[in-house]
C-alpha atoms as a PDB file:
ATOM      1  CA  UNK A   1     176.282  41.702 123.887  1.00  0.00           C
ATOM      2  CA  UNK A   2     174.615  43.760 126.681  1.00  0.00           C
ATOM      3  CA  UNK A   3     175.366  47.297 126.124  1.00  0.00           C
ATOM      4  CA  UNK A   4     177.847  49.068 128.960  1.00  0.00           C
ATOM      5  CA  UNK A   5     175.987  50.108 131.964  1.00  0.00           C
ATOM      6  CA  UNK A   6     178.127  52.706 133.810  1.00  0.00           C
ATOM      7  CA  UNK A   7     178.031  51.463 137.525  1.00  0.00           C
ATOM      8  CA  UNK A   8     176.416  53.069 140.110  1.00  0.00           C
ATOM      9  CA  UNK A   9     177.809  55.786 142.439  1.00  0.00           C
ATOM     10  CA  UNK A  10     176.155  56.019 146.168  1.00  0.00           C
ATOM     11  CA  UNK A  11     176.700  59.020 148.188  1.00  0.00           C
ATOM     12  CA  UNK A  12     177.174  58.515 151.764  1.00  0.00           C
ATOM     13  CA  UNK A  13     175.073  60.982 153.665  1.00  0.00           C
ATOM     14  CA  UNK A  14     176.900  62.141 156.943  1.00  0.00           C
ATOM     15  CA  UNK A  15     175.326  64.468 159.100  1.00  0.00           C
ATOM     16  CA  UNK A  16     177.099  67.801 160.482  1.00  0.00           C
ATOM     17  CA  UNK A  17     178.406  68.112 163.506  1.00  0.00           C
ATOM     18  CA  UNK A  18     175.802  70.747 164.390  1.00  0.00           C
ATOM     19  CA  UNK A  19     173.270  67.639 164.291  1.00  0.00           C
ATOM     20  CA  UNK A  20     173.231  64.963 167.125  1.00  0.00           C
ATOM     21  CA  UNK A  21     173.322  61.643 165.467  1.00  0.00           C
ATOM     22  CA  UNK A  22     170.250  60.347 167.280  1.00  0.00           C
ATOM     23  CA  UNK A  23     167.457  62.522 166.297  1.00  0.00           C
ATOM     24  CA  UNK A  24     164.906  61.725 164.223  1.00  0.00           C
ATOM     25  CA  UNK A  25     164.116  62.704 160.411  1.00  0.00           C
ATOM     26  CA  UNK A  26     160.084  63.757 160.263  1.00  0.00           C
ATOM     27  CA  UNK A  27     160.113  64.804 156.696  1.00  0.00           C
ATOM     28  CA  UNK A  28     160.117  62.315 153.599  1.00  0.00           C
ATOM     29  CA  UNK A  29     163.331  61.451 151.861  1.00  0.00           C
ATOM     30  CA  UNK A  30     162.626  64.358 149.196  1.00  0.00           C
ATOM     31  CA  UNK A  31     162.438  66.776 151.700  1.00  0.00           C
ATOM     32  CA  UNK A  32     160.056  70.009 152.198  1.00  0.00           C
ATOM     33  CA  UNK A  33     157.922  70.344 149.352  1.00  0.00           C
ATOM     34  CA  UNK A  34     157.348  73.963 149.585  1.00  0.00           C
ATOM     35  CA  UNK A  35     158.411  77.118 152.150  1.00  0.00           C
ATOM     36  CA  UNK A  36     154.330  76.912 153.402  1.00  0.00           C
ATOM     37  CA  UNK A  37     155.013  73.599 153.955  1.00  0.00           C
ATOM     38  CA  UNK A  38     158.038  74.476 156.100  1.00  0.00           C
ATOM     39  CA  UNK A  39     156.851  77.803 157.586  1.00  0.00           C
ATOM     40  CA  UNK A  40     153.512  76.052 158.769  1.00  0.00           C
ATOM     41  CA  UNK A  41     155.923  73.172 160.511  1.00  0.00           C
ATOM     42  CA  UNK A  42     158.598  75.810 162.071  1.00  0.00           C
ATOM     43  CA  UNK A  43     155.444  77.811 163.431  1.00  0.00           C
ATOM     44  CA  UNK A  44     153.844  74.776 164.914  1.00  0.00           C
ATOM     45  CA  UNK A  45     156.536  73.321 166.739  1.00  0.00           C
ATOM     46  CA  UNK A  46     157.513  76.822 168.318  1.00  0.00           C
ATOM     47  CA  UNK A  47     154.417  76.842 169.134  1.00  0.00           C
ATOM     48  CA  UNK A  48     154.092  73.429 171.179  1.00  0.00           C
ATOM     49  CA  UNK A  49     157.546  73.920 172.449  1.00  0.00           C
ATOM     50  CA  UNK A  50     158.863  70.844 170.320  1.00  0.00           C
ATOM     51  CA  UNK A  51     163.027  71.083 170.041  1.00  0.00           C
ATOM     52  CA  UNK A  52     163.935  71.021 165.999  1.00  0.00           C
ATOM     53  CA  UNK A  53     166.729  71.577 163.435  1.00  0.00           C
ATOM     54  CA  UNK A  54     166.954  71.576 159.980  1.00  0.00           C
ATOM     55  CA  UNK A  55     169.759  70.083 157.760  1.00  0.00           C
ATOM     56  CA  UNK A  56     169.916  70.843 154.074  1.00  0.00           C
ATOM     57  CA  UNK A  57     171.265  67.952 151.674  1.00  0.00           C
ATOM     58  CA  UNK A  58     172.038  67.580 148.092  1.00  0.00           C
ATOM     59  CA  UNK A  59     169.467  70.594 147.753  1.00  0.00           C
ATOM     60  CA  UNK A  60     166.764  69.208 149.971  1.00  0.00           C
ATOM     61  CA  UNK A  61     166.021  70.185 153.369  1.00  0.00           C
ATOM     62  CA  UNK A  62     164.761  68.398 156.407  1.00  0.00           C
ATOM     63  CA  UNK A  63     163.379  68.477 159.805  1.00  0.00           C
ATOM     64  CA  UNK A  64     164.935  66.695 162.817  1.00  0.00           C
ATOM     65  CA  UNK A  65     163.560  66.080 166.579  1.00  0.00           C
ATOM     66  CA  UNK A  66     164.862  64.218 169.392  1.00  0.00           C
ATOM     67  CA  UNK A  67     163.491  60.747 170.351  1.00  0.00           C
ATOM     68  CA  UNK A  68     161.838  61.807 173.067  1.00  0.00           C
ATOM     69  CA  UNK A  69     159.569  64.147 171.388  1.00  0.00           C
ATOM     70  CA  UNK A  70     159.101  61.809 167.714  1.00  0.00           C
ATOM     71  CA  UNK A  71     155.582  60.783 168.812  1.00  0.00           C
ATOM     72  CA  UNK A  72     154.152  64.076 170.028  1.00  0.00           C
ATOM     73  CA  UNK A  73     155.649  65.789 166.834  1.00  0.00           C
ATOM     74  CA  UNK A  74     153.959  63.239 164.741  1.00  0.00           C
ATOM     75  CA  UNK A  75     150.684  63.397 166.429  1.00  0.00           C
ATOM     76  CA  UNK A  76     151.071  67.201 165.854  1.00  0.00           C
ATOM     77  CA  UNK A  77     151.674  66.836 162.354  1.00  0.00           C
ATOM     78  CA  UNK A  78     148.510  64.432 161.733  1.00  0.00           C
ATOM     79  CA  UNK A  79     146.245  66.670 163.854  1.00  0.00           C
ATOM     80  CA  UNK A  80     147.433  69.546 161.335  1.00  0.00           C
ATOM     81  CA  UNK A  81     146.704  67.336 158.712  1.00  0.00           C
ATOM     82  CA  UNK A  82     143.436  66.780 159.597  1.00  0.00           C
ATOM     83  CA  UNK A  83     142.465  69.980 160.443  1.00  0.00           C
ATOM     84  CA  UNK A  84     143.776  71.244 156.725  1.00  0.00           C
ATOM     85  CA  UNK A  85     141.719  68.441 155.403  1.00  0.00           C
ATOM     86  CA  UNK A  86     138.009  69.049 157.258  1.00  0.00           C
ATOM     87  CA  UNK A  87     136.167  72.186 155.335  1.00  0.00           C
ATOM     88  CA  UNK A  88     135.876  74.882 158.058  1.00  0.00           C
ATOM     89  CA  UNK A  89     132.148  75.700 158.493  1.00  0.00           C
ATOM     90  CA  UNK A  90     131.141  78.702 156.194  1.00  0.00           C
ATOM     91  CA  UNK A  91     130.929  82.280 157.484  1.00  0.00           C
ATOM     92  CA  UNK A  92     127.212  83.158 157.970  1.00  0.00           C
ATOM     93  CA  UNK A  93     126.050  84.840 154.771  1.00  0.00           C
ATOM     94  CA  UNK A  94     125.095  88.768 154.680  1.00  0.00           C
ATOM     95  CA  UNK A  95     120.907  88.801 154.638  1.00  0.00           C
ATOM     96  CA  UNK A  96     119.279  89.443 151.763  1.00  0.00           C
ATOM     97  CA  UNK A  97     116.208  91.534 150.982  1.00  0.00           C
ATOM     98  CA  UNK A  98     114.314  92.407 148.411  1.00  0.00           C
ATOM     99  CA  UNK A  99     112.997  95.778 147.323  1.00  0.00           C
ATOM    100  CA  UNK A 100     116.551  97.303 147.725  1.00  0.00           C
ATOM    101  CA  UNK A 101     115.700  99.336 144.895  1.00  0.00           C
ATOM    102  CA  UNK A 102     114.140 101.989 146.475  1.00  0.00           C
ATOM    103  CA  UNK A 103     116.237 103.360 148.492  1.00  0.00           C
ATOM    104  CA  UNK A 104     117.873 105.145 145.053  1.00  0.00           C
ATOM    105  CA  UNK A 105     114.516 107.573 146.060  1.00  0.00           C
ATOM    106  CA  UNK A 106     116.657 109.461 148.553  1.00  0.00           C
ATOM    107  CA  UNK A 107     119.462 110.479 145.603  1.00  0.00           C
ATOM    108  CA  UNK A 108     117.013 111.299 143.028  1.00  0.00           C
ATOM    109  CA  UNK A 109     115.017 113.355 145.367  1.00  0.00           C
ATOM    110  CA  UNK A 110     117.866 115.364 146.254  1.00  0.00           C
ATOM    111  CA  UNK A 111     118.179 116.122 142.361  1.00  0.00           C
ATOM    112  CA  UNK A 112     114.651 117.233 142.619  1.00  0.00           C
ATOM    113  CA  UNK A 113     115.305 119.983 145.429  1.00  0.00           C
ATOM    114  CA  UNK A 114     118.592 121.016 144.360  1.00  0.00           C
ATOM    115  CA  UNK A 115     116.585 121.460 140.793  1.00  0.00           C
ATOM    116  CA  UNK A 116     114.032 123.389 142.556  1.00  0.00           C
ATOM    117  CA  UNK A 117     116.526 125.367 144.633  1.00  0.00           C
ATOM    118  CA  UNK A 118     118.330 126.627 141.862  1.00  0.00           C
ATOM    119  CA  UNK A 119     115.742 127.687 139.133  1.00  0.00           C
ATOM    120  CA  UNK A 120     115.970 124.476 136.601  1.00  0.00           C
ATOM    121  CA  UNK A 121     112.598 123.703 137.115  1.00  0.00           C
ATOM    122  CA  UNK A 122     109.602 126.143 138.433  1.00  0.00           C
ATOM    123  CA  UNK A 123     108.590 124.673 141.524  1.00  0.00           C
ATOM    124  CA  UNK A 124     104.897 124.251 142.416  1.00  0.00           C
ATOM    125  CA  UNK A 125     104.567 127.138 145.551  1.00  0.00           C
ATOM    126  CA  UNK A 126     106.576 129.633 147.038  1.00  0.00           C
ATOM    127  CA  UNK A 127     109.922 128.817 147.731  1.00  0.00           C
ATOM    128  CA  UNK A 128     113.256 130.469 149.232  1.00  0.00           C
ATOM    129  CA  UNK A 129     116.078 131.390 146.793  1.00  0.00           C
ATOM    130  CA  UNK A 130     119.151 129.188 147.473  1.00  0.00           C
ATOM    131  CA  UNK A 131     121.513 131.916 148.406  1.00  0.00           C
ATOM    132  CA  UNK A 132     118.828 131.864 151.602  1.00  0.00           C
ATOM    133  CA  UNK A 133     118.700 127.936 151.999  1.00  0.00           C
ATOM    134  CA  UNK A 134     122.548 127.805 152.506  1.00  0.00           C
ATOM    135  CA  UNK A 135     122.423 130.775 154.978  1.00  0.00           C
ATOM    136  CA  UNK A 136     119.692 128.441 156.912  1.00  0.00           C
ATOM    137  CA  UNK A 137     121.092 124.996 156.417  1.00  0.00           C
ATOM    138  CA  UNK A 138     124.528 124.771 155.838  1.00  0.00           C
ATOM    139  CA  UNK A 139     126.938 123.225 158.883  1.00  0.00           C
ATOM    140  CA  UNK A 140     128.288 126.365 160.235  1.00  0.00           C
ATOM    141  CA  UNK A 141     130.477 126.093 163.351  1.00  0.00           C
ATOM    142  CA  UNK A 142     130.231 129.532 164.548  1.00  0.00           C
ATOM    143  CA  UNK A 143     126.568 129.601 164.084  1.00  0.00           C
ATOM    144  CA  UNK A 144     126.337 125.853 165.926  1.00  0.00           C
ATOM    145  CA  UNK A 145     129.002 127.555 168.915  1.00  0.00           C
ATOM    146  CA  UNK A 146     127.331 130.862 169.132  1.00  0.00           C
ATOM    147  CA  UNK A 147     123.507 129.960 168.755  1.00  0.00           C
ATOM    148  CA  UNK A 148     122.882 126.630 169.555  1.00  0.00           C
ATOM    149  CA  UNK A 149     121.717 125.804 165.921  1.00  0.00           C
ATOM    150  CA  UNK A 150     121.911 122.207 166.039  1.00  0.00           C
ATOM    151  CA  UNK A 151     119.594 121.319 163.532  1.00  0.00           C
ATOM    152  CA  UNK A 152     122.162 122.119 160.766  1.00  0.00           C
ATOM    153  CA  UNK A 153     124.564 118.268 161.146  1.00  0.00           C
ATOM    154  CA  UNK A 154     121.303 117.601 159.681  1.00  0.00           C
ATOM    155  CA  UNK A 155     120.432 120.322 157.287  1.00  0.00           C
ATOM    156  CA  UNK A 156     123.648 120.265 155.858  1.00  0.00           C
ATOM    157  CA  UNK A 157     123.324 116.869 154.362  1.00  0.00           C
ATOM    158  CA  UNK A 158     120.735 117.820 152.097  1.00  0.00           C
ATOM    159  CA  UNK A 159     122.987 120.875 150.269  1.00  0.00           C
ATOM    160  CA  UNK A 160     124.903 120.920 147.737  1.00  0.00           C
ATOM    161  CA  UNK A 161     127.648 123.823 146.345  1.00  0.00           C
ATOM    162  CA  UNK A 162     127.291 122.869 142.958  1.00  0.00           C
ATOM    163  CA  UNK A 163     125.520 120.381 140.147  1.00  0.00           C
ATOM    164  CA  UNK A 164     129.247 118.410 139.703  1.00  0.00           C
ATOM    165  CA  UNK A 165     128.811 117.939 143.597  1.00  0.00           C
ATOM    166  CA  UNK A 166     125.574 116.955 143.803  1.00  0.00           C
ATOM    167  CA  UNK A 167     125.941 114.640 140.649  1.00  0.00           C
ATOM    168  CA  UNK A 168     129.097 113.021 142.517  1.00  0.00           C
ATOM    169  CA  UNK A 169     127.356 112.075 145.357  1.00  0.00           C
ATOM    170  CA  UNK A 170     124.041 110.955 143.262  1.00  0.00           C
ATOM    171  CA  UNK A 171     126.163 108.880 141.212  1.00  0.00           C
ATOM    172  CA  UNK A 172     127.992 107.120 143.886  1.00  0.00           C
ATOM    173  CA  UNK A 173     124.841 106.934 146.754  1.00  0.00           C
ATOM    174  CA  UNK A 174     123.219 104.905 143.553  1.00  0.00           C
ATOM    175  CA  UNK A 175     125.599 102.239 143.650  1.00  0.00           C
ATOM    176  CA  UNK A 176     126.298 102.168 148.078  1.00  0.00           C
ATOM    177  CA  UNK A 177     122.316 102.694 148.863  1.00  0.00           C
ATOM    178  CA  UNK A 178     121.183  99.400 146.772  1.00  0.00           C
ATOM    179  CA  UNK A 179     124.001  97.128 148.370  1.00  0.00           C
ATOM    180  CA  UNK A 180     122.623  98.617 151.810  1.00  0.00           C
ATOM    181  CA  UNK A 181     119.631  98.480 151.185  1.00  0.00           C
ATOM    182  CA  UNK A 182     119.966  94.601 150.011  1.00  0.00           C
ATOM    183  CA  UNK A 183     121.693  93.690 153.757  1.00  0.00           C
ATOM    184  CA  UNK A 184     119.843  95.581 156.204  1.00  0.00           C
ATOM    185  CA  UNK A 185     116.632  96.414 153.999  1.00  0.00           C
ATOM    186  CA  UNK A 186     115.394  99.395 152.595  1.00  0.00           C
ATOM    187  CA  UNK A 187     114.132 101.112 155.953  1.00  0.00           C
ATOM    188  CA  UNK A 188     117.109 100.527 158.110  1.00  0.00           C
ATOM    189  CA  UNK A 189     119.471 101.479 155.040  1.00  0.00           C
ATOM    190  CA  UNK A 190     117.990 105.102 154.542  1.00  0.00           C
ATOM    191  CA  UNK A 191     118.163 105.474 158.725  1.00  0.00           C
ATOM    192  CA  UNK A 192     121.401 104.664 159.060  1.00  0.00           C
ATOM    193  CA  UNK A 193     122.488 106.490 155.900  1.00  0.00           C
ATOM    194  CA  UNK A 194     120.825 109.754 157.638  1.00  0.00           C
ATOM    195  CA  UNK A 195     121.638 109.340 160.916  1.00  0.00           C
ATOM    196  CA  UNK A 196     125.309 108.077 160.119  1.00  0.00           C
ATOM    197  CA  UNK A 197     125.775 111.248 158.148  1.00  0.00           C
ATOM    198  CA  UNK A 198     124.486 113.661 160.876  1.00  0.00           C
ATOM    199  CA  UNK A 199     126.324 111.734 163.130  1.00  0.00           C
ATOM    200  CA  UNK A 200     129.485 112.288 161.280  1.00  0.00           C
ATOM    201  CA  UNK A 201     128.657 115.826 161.026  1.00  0.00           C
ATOM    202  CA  UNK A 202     128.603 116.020 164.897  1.00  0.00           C
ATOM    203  CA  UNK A 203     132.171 114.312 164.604  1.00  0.00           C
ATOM    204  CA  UNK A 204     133.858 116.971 162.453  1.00  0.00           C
ATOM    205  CA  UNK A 205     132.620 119.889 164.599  1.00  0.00           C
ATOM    206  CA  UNK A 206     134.421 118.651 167.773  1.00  0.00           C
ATOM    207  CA  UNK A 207     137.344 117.523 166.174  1.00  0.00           C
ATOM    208  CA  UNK A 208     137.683 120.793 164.290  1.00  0.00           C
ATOM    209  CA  UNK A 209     139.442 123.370 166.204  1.00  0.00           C
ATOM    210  CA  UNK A 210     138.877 126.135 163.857  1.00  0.00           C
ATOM    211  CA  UNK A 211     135.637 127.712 162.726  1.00  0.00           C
ATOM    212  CA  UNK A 212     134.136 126.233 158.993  1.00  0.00           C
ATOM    213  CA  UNK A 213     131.554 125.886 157.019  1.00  0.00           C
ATOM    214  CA  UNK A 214     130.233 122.785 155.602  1.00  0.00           C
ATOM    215  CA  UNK A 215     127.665 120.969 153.392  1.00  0.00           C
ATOM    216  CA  UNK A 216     126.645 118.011 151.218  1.00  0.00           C
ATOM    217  CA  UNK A 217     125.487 114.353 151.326  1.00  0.00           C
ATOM    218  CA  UNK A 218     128.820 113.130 151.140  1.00  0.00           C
ATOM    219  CA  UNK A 219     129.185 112.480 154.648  1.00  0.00           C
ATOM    220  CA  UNK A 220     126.184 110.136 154.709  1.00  0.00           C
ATOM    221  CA  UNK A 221     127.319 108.697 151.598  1.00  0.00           C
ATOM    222  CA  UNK A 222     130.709 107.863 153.218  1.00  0.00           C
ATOM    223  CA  UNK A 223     128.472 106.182 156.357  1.00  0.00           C
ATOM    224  CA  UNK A 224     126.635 103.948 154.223  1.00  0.00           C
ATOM    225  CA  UNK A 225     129.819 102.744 153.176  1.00  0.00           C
ATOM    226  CA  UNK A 226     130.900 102.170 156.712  1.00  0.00           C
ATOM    227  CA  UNK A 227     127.438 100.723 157.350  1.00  0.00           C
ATOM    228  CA  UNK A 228     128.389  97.828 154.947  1.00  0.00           C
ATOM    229  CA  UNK A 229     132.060  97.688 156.130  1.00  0.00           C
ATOM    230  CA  UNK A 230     131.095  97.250 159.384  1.00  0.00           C
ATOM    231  CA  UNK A 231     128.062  94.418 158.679  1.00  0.00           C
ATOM    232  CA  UNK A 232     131.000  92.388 156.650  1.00  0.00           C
ATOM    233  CA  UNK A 233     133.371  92.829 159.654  1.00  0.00           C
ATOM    234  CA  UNK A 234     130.885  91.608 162.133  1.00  0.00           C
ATOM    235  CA  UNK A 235     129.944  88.427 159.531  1.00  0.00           C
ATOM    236  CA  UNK A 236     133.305  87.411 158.215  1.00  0.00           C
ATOM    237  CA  UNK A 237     135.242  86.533 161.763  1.00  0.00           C
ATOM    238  CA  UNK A 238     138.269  85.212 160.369  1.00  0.00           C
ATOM    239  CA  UNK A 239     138.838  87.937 157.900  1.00  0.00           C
ATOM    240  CA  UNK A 240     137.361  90.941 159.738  1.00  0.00           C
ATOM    241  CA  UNK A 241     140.031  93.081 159.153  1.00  0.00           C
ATOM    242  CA  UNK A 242     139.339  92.510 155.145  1.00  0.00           C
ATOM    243  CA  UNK A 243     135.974  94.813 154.517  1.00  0.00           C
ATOM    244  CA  UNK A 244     137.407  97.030 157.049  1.00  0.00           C
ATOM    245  CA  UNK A 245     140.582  97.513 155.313  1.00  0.00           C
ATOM    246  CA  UNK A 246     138.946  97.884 151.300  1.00  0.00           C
ATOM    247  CA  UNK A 247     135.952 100.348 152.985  1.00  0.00           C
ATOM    248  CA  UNK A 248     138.752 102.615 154.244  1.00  0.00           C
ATOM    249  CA  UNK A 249     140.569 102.376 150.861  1.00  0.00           C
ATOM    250  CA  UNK A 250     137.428 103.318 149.097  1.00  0.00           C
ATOM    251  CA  UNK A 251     137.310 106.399 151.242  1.00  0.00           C
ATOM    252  CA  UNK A 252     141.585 107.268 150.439  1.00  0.00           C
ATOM    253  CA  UNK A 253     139.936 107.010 146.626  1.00  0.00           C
ATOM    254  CA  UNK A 254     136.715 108.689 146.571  1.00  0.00           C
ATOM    255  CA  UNK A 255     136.761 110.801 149.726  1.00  0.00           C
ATOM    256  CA  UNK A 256     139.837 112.951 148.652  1.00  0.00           C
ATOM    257  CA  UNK A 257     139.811 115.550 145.981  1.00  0.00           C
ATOM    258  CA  UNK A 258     140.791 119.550 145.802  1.00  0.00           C
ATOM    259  CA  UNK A 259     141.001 121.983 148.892  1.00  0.00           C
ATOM    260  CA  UNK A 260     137.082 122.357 149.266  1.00  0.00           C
ATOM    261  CA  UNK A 261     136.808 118.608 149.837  1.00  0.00           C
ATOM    262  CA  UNK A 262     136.327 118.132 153.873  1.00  0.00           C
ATOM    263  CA  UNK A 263     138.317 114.697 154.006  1.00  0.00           C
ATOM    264  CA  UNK A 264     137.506 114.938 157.836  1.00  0.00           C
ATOM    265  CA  UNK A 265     133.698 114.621 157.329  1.00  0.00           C
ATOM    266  CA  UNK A 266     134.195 112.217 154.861  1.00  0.00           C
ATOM    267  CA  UNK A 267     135.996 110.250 158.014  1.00  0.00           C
ATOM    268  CA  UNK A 268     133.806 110.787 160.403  1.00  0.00           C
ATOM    269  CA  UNK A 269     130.868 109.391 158.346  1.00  0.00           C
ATOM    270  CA  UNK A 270     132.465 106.220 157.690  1.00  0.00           C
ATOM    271  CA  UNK A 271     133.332 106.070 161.155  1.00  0.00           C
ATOM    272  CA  UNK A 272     130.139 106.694 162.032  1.00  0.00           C
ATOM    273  CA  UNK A 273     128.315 104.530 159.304  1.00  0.00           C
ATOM    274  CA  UNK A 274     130.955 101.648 160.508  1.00  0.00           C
ATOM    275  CA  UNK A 275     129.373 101.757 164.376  1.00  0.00           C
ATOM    276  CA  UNK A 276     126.100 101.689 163.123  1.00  0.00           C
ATOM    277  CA  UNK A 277     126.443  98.974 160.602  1.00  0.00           C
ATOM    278  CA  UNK A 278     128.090  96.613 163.494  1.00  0.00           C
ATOM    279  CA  UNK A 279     125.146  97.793 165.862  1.00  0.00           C
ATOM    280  CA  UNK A 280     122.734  96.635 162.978  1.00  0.00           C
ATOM    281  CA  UNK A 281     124.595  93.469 162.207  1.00  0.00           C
ATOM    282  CA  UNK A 282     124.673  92.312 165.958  1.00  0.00           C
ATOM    283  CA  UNK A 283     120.971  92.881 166.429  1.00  0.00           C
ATOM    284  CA  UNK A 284     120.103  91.123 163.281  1.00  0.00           C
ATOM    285  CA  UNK A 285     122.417  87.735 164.567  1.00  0.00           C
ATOM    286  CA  UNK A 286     121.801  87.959 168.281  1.00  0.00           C
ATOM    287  CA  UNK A 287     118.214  89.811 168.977  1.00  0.00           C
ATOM    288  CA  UNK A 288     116.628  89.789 165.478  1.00  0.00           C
ATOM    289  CA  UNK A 289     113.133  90.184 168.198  1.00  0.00           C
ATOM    290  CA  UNK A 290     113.993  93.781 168.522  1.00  0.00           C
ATOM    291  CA  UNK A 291     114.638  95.394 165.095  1.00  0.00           C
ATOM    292  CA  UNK A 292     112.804  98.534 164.134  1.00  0.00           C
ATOM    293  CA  UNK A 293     110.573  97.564 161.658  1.00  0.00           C
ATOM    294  CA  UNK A 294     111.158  98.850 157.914  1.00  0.00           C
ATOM    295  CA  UNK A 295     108.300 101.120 158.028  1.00  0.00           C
ATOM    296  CA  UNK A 296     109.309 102.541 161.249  1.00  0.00           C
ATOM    297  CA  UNK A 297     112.521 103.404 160.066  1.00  0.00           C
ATOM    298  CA  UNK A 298     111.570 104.565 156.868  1.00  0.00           C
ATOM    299  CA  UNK A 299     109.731 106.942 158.724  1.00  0.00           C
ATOM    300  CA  UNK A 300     111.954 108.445 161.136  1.00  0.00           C
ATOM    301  CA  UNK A 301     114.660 108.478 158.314  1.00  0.00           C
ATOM    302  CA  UNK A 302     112.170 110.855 156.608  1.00  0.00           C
ATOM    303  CA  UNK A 303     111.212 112.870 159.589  1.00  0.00           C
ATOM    304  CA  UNK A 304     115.315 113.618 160.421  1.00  0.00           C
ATOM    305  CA  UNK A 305     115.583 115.964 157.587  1.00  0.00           C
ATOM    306  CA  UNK A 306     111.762 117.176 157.641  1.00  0.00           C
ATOM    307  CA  UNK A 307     112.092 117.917 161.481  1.00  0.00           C
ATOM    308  CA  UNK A 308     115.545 119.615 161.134  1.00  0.00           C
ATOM    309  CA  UNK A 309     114.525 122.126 158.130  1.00  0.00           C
ATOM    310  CA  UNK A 310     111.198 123.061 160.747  1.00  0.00           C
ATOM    311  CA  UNK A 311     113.390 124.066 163.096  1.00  0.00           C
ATOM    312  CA  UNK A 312     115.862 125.998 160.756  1.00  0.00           C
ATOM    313  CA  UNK A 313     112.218 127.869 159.821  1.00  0.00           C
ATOM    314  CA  UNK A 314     111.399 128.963 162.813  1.00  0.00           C
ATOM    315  CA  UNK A 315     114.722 129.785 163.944  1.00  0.00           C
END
């Protein structure tokens, strides 16, 4: 004896009223697989001006167009398809060079003169107490407004108020100097680092509209984080906005701290660091002919500080 089958129960689909009876179904009998799925359908029809509804049934929902516009829908659809399927060309890669290495000589020489500034070493030949090196190098507004002392956006960069400060900014310029020096080389990474710094320096005086008194690599640390920011905005064109967005979170993490922390300079270096590293990834990609060479910039990055502590001298 065949066992009892219970017979089979069809549901007759009717459509609403909402729904003309003629238009067309695009989507398979199961429906939309996923919201993406549906989202990336809803936003390409507005877009092409195609008419559609959806209907929901027995849990499943599905797309309807009129007759007229069936075949440009569906050629829509397979063009999207297509274009999902084809791998989109890769993003040109960062450059890479070697010898990065050496640009963690600019940190630990700034743990040499702050060593020999402050007595924990004898230095080799007469040299200033550091009560007088702050007096002649720190960024002092009044001083800048009153007496013209420019040199000191770059003076500035080279003091520190403290060893936990100057081991901050040591620790940290370790880790952002190698990854700039790896993209732009080791030259161009200490230049931009310096100038990006002074730079930002220049930035906080105008915007401040009250007299203060400033000092500390920080500032060009902060730049040659912007310098990288900005290289990885100019590279990745589809996802500019990413680098951008994680260098400025780095600075809302590292950049802030207690009252004597000058969040503006901290800013204005990035800011500054950020032009600079787009100038230096659009030469590199367009006119790679016309970049300073690394030797050339190694040595202007050391005469910036040398040339602005001259002047503070004589002054």
């Amino acid at each position: 004896m065949r066992p009892y089958q219970r017979p089979r129960r069809y549901r007759l689909r009717r459509r609403p009223p909402v729904l003309p009876a003629f238009w067309r179904r695009l989507t398979s009998p199961k429906g939309f697989t996923d919201y993406l799925q549906k989202r990336e359908w809803e936003l390409l029809f507005s877009a092409r001006g195609i008419p559609y509804r959806f209907d929901k049934f027995s849990g499943r929902e599905h797309l309807y167009v009129p007759p007229l516009y069936e075949d440009i829908a569906r050629y829509e659809l397979e063009a999207l398809s297509r274009e999902a399927q084809e791998p989109s060309p890769p993003p040109p890669a960062l450059p890479a060079h070697a010898h990065a290495g050496w640009t963690a000589l600019l940190p630990l020489f700034l743990v040499l003169w702050h060593g020999w500034r402050e007595g924990w070493w004898r230095c080799p030949f007469p040299w200033p107490d550091a009560s007088r090196w702050s007096f002649l190098g720190e960024l002092d507004s009044a001083r800048i407004a009153v007496h013209d002392e420019f040199y000191r956006f770059s003076t500035a960069l080279t003091l520190h108020q403290d060893a936990p400060h100057l081991w901050g900014n040591v620790l940290f310029s370790l880790i952002f100097l190698p990854l700039l020096g790896r993209a732009a080389g080791t030259g161009h990474a200490l230049l931009i680092c310096l100038l990006g710094g002074t730079i930002g320096n220049v930035a906080n005086y105008l915007f401040r509209q009250h007299a203060f008194v400033s000092l500390g690599f920080s500032t060009a640390l902060f730049a040659a984080l912007g310098a990288l920011s900005g290289m990885a905005t100019l590279y990745q064109r589809k996802k500019a906005l990413i680098p951008l967005a994680a260098g400025m979170a780095l600075v809302s993490m590292l950049g802030t701290g207690d009252e004597d922390v000058d969040y503006l300079a901290h800013c204005c270096g990035f800011g500054a660091g950020f032009l600079l590293g787009m100038l230096e990834g659009a030469q590199r990609r367009f006119a790679p002919a016309w970049l300073l060479p690394q030797s050339a910039a190694w040595l202007l990055a050391l005469l910036l500080p040398l040339l602005a502590w001259w002047r503070a001298f004589l002054a």
